[in-house]
C-alpha atoms as a PDB file:
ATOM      1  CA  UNK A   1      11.559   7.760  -7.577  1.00  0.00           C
ATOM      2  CA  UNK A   2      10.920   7.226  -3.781  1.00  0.00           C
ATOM      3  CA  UNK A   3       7.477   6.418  -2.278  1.00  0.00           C
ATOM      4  CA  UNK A   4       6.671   7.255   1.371  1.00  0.00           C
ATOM      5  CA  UNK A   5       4.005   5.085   3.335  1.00  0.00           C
ATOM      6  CA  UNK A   6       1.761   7.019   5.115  1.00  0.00           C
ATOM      7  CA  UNK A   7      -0.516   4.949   7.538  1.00  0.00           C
ATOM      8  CA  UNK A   8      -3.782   6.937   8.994  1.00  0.00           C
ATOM      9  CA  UNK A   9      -7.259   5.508  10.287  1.00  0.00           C
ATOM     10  CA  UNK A  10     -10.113   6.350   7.905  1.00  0.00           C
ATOM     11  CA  UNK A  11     -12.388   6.369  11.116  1.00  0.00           C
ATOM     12  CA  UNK A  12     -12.336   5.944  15.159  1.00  0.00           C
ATOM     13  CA  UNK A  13     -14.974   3.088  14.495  1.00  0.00           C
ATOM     14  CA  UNK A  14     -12.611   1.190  12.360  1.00  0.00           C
ATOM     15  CA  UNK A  15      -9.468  -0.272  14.172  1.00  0.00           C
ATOM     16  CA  UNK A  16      -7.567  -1.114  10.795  1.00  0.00           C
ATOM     17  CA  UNK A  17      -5.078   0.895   9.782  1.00  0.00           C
ATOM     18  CA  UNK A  18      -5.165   2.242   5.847  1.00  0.00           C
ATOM     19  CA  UNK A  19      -2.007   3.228   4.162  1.00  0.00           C
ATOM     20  CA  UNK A  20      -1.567   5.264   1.468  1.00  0.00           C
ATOM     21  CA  UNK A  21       2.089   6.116  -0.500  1.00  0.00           C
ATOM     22  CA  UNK A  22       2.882   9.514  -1.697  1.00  0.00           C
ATOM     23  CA  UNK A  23       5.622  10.423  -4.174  1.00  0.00           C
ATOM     24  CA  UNK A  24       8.456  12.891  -3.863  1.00  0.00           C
ATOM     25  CA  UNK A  25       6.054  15.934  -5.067  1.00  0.00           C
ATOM     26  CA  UNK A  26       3.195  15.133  -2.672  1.00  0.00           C
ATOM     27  CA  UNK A  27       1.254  12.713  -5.130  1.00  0.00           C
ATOM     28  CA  UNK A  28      -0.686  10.271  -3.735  1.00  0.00           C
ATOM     29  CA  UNK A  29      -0.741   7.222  -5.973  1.00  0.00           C
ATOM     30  CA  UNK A  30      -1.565   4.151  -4.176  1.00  0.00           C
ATOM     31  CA  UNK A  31      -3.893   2.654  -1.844  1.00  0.00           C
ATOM     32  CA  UNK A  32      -3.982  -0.045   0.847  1.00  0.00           C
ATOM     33  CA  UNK A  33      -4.586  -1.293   3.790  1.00  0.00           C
ATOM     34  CA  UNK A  34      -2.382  -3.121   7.095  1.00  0.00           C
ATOM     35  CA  UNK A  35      -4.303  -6.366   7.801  1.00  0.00           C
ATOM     36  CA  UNK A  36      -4.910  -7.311  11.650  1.00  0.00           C
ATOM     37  CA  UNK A  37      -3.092 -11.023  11.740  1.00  0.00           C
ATOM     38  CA  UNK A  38       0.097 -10.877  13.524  1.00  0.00           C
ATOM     39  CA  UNK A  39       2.230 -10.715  10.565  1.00  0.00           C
ATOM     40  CA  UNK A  40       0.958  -6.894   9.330  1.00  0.00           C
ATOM     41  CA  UNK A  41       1.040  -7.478   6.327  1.00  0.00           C
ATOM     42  CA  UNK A  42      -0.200  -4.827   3.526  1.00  0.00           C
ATOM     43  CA  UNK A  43      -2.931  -5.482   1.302  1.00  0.00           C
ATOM     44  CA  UNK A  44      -2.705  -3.635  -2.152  1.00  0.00           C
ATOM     45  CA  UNK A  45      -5.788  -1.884  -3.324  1.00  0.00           C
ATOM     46  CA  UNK A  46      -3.981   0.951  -5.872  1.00  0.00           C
ATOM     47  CA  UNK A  47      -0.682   0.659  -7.425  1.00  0.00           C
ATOM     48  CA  UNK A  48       1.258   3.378  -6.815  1.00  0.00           C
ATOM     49  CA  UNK A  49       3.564   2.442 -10.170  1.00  0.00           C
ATOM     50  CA  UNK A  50       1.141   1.625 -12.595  1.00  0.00           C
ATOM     51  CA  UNK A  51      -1.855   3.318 -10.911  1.00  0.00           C
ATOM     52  CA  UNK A  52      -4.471   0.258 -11.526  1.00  0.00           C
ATOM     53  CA  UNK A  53      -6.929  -1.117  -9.226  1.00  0.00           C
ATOM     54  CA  UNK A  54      -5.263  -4.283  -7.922  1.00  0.00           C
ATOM     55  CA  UNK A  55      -6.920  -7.724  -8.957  1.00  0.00           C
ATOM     56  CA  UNK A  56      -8.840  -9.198  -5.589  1.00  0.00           C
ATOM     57  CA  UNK A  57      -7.424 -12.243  -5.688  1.00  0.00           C
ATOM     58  CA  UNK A  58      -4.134 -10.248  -5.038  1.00  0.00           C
ATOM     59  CA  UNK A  59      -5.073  -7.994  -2.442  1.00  0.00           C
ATOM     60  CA  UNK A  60      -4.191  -9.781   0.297  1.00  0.00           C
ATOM     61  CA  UNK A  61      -0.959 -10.568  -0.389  1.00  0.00           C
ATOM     62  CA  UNK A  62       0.103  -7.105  -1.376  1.00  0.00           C
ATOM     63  CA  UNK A  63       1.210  -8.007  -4.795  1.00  0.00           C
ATOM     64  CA  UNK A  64       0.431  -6.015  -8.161  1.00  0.00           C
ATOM     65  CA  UNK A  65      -1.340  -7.740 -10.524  1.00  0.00           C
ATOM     66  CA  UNK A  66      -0.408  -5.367 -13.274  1.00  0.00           C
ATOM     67  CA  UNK A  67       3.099  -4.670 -12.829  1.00  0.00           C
ATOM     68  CA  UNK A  68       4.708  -6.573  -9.914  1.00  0.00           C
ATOM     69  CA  UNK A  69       4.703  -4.165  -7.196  1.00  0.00           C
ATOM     70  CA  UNK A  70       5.369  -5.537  -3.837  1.00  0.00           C
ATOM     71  CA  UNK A  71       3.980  -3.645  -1.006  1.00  0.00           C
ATOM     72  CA  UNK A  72       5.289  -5.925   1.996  1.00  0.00           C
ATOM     73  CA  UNK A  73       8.827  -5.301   0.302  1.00  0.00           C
ATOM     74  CA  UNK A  74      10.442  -2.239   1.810  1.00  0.00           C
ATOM     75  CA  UNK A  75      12.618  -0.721   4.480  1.00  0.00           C
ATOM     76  CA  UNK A  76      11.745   1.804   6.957  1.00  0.00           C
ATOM     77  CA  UNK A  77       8.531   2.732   5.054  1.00  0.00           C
ATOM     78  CA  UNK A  78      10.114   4.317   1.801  1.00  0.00           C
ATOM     79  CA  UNK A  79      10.382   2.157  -1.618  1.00  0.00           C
ATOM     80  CA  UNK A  80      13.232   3.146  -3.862  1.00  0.00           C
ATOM     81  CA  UNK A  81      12.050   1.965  -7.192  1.00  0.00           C
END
């Protein structure tokens, strides 16, 4: 299965950028956001593989609690898992 992330801004009065990833069939199964350091990186909210809210001490550094999912881990914005 591939997932496509999709960034989009919730709101003009917010300058972060939320990301979402949708599968093949137009599901949308995660949630996230891009943090505002330098680096970019993706915090994980939703899994998009196991569907469960992410643990907040894991947020941040985009990892799945559940399952192992890596969010800052792909190329050109599409996961093949």
């Amino acid at each position: 299965m591939k997932l496509k992330l999709i960034t989009y801004n919730i709101s003009p009065a917010y300058d972060e950028l939320n990301v979402r990833w949708q599968s093949n069939d137009n599901k949308i199964s995660g949630l996230g956001f891009i943090s505002k350091g330098e680096d970019k990186r993706i915090g994980l909210l939703k899994c998009p593989l196991c569907h469960n809210e992410n643990y907040a001490l894991n947020v941040m550094d985009g990892l799945c609690s559940w399952c192992g999912f890596n969010a800052n881990k792909h190329e050109n914005h599409v996961t093949n898992i």
